[in-house]
PDB file of N, CA and C in Angstrom:
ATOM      1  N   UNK A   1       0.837  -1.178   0.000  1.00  0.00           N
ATOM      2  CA  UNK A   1       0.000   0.000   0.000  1.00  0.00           C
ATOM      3  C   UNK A   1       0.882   1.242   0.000  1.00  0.00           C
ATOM      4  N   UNK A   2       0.425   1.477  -0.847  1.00  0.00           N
ATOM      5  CA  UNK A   2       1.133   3.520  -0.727  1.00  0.00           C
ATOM      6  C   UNK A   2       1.153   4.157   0.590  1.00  0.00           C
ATOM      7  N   UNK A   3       1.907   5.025   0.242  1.00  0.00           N
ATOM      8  CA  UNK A   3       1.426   6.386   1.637  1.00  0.00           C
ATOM      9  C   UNK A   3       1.271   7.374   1.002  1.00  0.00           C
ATOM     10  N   UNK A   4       0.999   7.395  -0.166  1.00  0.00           N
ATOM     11  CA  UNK A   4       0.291   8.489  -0.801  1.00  0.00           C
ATOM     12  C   UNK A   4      -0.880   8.752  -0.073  1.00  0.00           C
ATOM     13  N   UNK A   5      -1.341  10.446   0.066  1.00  0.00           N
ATOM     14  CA  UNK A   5      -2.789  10.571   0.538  1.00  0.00           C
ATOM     15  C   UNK A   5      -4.062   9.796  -0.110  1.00  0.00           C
ATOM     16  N   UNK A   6      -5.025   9.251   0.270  1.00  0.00           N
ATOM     17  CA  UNK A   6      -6.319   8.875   0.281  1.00  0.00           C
ATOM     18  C   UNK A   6      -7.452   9.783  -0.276  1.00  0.00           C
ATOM     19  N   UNK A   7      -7.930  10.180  -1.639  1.00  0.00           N
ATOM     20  CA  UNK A   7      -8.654  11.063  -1.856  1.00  0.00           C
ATOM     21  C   UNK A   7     -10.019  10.253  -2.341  1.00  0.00           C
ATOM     22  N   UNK A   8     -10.931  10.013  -1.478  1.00  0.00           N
ATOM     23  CA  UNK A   8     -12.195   9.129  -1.575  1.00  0.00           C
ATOM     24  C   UNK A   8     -13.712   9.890  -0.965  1.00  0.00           C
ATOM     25  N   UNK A   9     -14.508   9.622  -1.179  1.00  0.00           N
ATOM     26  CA  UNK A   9     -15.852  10.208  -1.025  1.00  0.00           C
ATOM     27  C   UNK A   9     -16.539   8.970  -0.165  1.00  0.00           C
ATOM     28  N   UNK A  10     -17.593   8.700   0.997  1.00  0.00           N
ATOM     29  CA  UNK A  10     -18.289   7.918   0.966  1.00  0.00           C
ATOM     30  C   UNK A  10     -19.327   8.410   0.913  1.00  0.00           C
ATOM     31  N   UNK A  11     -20.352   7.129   0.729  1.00  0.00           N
ATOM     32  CA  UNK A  11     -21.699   7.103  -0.122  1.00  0.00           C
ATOM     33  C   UNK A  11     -22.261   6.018   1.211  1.00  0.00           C
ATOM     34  N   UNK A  12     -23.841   5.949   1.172  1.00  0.00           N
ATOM     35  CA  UNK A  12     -24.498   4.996   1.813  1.00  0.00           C
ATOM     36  C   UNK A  12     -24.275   3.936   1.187  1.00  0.00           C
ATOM     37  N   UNK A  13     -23.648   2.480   1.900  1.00  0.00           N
ATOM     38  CA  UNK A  13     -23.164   1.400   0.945  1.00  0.00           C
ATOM     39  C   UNK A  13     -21.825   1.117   1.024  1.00  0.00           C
ATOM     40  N   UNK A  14     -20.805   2.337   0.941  1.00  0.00           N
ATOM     41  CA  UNK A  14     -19.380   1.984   1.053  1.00  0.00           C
ATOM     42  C   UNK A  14     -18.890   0.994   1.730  1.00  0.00           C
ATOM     43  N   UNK A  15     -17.874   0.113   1.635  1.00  0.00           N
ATOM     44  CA  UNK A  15     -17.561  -0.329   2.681  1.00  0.00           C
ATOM     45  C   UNK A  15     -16.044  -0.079   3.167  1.00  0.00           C
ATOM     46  N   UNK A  16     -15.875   0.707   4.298  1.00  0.00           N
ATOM     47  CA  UNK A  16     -14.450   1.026   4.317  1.00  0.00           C
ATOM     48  C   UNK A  16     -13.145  -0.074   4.997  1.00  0.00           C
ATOM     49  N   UNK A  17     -12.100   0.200   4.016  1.00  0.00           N
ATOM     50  CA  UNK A  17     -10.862  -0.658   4.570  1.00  0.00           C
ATOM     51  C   UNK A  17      -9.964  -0.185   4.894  1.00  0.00           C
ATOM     52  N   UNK A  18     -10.597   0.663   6.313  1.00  0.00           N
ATOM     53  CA  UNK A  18      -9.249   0.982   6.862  1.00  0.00           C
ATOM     54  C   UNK A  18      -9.046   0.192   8.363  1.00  0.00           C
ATOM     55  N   UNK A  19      -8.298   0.389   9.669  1.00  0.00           N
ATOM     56  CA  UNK A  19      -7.791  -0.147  10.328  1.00  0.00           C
ATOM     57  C   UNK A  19      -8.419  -0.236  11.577  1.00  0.00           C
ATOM     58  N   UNK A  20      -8.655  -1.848  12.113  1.00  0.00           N
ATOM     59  CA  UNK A  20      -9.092  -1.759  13.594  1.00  0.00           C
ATOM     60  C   UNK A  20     -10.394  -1.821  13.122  1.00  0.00           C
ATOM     61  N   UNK A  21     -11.011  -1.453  14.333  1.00  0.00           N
ATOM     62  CA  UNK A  21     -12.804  -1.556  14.239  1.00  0.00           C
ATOM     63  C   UNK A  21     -13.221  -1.288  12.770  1.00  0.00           C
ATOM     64  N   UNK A  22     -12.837  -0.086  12.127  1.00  0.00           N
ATOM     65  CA  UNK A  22     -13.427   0.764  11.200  1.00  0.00           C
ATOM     66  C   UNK A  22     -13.240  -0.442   9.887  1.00  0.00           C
ATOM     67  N   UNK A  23     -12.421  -1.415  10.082  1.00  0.00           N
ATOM     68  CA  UNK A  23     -12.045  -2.104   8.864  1.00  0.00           C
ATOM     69  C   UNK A  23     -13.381  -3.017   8.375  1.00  0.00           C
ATOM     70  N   UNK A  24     -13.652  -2.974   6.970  1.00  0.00           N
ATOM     71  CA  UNK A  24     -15.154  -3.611   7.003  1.00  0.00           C
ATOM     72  C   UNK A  24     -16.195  -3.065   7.327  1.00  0.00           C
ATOM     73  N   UNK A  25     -15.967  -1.811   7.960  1.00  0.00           N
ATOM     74  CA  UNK A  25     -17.424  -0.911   8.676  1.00  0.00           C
ATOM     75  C   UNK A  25     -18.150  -0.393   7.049  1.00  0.00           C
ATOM     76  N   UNK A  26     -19.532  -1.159   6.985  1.00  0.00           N
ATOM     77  CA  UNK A  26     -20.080  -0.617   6.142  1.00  0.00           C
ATOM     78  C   UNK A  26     -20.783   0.963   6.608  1.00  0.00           C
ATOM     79  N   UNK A  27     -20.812   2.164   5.459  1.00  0.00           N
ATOM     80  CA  UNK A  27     -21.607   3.409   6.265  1.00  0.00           C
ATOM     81  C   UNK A  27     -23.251   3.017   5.740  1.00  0.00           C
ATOM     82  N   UNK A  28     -23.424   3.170   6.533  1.00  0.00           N
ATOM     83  CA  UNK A  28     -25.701   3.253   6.497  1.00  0.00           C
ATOM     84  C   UNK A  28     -26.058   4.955   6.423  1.00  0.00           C
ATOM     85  N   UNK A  29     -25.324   5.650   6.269  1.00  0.00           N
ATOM     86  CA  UNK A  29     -25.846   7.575   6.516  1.00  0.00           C
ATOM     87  C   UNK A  29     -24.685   7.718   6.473  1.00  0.00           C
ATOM     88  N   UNK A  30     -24.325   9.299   5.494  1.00  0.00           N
ATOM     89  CA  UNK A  30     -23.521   9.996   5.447  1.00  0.00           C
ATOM     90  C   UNK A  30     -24.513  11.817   4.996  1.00  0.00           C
ATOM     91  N   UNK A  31     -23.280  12.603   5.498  1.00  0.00           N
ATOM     92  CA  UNK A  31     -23.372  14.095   5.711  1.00  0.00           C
ATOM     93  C   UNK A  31     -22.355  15.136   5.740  1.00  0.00           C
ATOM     94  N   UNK A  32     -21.900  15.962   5.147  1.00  0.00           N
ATOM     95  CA  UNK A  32     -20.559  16.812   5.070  1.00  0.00           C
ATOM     96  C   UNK A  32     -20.359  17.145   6.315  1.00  0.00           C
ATOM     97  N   UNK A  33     -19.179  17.334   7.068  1.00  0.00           N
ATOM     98  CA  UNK A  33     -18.818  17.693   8.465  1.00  0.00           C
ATOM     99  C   UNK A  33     -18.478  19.271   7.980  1.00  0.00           C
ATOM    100  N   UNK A  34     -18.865  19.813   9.285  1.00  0.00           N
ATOM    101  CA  UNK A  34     -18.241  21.113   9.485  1.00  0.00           C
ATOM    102  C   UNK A  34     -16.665  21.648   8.826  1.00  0.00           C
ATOM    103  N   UNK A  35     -16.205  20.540   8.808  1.00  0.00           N
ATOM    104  CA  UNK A  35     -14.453  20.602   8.065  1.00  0.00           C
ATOM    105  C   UNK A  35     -14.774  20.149   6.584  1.00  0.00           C
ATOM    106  N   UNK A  36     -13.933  21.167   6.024  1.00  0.00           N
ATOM    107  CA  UNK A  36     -14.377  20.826   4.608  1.00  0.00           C
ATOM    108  C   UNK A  36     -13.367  19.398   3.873  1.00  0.00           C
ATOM    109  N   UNK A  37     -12.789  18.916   4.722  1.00  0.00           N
ATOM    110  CA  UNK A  37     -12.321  17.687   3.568  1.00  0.00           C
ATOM    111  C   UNK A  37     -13.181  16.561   4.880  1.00  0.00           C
ATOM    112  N   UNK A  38     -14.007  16.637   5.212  1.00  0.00           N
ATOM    113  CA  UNK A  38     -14.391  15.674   6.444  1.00  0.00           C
ATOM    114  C   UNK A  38     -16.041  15.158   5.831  1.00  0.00           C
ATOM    115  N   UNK A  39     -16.556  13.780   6.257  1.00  0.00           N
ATOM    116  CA  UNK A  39     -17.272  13.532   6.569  1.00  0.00           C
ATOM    117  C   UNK A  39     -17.942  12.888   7.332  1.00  0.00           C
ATOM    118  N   UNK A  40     -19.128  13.173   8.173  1.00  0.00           N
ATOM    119  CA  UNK A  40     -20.136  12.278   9.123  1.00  0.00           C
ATOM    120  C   UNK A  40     -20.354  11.357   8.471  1.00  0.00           C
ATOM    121  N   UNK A  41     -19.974  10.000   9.579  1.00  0.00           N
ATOM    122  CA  UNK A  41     -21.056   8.716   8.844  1.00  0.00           C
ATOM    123  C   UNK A  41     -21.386   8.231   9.862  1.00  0.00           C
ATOM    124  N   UNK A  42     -22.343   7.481   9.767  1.00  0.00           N
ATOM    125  CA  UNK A  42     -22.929   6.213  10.775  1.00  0.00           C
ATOM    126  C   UNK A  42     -22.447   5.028   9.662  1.00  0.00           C
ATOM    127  N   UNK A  43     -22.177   4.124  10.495  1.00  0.00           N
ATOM    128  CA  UNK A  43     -21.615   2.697  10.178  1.00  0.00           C
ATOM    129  C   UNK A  43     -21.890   1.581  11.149  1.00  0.00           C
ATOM    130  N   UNK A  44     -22.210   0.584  10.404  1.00  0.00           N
ATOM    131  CA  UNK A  44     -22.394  -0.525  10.955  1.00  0.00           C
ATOM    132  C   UNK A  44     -20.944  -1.090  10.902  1.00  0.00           C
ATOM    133  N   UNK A  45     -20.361  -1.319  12.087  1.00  0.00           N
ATOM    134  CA  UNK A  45     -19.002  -1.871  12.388  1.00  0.00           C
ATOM    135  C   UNK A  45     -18.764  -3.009  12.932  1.00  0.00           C
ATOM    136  N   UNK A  46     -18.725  -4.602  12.078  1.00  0.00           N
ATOM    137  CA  UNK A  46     -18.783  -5.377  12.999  1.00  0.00           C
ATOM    138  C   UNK A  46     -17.928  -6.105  13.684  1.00  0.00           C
ATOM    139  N   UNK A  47     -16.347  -5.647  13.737  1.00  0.00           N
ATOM    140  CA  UNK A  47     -15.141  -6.219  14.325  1.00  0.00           C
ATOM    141  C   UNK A  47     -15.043  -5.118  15.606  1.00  0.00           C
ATOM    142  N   UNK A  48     -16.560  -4.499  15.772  1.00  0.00           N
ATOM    143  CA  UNK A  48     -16.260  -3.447  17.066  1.00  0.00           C
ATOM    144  C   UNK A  48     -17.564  -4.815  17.954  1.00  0.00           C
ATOM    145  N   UNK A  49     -17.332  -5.460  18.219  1.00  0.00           N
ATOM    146  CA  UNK A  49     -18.509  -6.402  18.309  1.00  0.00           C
ATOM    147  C   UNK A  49     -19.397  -5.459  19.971  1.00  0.00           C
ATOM    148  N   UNK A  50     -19.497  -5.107  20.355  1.00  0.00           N
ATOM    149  CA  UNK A  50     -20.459  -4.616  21.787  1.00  0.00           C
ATOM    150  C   UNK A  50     -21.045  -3.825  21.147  1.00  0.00           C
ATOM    151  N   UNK A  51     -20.382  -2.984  20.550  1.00  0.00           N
ATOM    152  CA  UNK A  51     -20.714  -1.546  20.623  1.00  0.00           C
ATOM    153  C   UNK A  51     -20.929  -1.492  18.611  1.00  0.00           C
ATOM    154  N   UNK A  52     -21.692  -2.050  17.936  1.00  0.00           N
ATOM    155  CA  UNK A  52     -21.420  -2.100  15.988  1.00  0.00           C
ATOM    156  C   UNK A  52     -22.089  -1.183  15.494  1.00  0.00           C
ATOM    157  N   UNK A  53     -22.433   0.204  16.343  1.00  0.00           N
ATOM    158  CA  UNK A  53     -22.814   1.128  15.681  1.00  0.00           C
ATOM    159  C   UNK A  53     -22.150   2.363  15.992  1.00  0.00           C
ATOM    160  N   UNK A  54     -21.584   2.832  15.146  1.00  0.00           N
ATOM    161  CA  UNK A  54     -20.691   3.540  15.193  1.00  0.00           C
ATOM    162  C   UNK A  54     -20.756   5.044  14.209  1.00  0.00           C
ATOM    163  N   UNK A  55     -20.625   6.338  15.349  1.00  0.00           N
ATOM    164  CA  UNK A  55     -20.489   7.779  14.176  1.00  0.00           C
ATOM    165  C   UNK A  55     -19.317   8.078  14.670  1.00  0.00           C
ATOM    166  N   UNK A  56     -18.556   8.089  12.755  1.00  0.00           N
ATOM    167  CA  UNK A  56     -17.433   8.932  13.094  1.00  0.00           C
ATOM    168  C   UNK A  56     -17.004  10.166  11.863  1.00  0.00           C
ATOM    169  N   UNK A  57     -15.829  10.617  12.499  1.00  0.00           N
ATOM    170  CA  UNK A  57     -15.627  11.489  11.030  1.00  0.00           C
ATOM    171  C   UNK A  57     -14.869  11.242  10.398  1.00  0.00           C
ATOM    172  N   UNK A  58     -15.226  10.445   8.769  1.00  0.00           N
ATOM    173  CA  UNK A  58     -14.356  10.156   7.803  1.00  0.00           C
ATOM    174  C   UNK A  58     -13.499  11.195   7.116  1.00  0.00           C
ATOM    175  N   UNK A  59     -12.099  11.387   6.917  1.00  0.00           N
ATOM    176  CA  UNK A  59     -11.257  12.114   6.683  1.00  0.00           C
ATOM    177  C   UNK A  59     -11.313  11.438   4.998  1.00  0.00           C
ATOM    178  N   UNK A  60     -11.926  12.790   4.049  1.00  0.00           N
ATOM    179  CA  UNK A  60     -11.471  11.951   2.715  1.00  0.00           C
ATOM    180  C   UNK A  60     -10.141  12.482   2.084  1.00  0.00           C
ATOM    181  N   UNK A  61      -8.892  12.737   2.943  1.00  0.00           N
ATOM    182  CA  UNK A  61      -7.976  12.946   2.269  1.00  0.00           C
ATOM    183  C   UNK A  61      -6.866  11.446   2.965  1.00  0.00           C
ATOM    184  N   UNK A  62      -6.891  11.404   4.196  1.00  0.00           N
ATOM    185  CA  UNK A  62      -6.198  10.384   4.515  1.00  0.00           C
ATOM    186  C   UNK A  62      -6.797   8.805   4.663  1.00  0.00           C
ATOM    187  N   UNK A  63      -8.517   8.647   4.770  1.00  0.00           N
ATOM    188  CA  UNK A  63      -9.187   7.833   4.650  1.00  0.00           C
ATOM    189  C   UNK A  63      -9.463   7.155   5.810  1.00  0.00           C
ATOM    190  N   UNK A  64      -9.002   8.162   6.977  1.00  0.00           N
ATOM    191  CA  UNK A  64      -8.765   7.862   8.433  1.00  0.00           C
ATOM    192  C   UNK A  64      -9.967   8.051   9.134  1.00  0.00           C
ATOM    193  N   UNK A  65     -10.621   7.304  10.385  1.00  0.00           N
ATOM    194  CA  UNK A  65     -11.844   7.831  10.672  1.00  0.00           C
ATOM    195  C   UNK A  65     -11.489   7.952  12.184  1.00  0.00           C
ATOM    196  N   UNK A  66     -11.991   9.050  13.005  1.00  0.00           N
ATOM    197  CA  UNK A  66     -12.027   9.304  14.151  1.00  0.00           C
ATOM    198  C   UNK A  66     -12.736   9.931  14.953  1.00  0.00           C
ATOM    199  N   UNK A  67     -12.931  10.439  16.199  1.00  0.00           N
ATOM    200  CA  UNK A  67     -13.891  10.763  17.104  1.00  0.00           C
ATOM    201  C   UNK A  67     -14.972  10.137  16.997  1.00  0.00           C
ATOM    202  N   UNK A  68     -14.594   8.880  17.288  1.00  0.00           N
ATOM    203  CA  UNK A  68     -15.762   7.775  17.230  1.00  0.00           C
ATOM    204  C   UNK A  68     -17.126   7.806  18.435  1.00  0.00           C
ATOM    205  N   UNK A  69     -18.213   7.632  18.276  1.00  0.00           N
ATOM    206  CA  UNK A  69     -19.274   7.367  19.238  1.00  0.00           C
ATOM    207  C   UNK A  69     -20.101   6.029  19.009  1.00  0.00           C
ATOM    208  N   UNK A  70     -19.821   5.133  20.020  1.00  0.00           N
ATOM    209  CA  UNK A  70     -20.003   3.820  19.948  1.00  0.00           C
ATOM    210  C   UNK A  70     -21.510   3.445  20.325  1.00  0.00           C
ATOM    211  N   UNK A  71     -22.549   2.577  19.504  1.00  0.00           N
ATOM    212  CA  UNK A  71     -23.371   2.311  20.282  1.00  0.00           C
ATOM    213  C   UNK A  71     -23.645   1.073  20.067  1.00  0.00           C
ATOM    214  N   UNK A  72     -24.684   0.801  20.937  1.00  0.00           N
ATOM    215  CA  UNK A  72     -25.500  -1.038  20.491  1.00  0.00           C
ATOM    216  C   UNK A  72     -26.167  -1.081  19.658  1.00  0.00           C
ATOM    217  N   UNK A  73     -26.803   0.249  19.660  1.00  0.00           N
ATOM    218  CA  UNK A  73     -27.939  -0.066  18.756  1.00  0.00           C
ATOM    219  C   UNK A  73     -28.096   1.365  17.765  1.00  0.00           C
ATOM    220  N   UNK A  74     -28.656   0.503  16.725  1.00  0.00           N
ATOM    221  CA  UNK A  74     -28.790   1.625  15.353  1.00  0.00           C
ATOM    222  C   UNK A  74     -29.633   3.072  15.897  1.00  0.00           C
ATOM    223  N   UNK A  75     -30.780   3.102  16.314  1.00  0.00           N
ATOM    224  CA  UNK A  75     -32.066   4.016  17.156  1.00  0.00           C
ATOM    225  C   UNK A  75     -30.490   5.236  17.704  1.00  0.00           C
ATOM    226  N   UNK A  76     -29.334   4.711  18.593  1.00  0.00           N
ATOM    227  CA  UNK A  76     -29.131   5.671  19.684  1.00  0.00           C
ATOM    228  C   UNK A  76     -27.718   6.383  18.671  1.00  0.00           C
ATOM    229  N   UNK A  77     -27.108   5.445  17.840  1.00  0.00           N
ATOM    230  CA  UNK A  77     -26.652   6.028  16.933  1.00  0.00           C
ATOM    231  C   UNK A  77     -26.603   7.210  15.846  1.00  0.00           C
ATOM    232  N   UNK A  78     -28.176   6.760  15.390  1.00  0.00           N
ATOM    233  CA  UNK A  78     -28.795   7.765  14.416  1.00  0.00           C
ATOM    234  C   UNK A  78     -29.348   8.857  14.895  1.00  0.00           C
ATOM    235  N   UNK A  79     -29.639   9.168  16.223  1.00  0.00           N
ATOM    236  CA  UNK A  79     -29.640  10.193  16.967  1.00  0.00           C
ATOM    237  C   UNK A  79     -28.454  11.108  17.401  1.00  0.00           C
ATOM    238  N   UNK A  80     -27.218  10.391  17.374  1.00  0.00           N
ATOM    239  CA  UNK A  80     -26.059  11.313  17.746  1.00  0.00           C
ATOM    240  C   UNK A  80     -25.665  11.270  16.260  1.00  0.00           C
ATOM    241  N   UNK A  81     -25.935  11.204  15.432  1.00  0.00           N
ATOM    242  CA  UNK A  81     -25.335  11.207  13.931  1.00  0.00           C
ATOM    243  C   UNK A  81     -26.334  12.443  13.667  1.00  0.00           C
ATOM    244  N   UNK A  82     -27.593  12.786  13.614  1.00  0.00           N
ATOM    245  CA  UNK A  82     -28.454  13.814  13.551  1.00  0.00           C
ATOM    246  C   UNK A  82     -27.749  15.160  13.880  1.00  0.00           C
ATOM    247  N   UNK A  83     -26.820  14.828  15.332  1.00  0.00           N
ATOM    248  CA  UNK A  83     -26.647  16.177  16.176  1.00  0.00           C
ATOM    249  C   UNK A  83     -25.384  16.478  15.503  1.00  0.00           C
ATOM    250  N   UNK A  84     -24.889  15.323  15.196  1.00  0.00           N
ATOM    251  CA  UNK A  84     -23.051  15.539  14.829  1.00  0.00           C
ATOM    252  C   UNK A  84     -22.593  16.528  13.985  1.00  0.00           C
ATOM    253  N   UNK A  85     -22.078  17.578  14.017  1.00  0.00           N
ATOM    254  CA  UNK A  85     -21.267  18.694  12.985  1.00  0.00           C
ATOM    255  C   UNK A  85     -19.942  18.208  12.421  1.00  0.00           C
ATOM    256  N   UNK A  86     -19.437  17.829  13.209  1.00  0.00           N
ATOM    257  CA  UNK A  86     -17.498  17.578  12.944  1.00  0.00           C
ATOM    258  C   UNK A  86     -17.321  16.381  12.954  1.00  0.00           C
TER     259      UNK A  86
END
C-alpha cells in the first residue's frame, strides 16, 4: 500500500478498509462535516462487536476515521449522527 494521501468520497453502501474496528465498517448515513475535507457517517461496524454502531468522522484525504461514538444499537446512533457537525 502507498502512503500516498487517500482522496475518496463515501456514499451509503461503502464499505471502508481501513484499520481496527473501522475495517469492514459498512456506512448506512452519510453528511458533510463542518471541516471541509471531512465527513459524518454512521456505520455498521462489525469487528467493534459490543458496541457495531458507530459515528465517526471520515477524513477523505487520509481515509482515516475518528472521534468515534459507539453504540449497540442503530435508534441511539442515528440520533447522535443527527446532532453531529465535525
Amino acid at each position: 500500500m502507498s502512503d500516498d494521501p487517500i482522496v475518496s468520497v463515501v456514499r451509503t453502501g461503502t464499505v471502508l478498509q481501513g484499520k481496527g474496528v473501522s475495517a469492514g465498517a459498512t456506512v448506512l448515513l452519510s453528511k458533510p462535516a463542518s471541516d471541509v475535507h471531512c465527513t459524518i457517517v454512521l456505520c455498521h461496524a462489525p469487528l467493534s462487536t459490543h458496541h457495531p454502531y458507530v459515528v465517526w468522522t471520515y477524513n477523505e484525504i487520509t481515509g482515516a476515521c475518528s472521534t468515534g461514538d459507539y453504540y449497540d444499537n442503530q435508534v441511539d446512533a442515528a440520533t447522535r449522527f443527527a446532532e453531529r457537525t465535525w
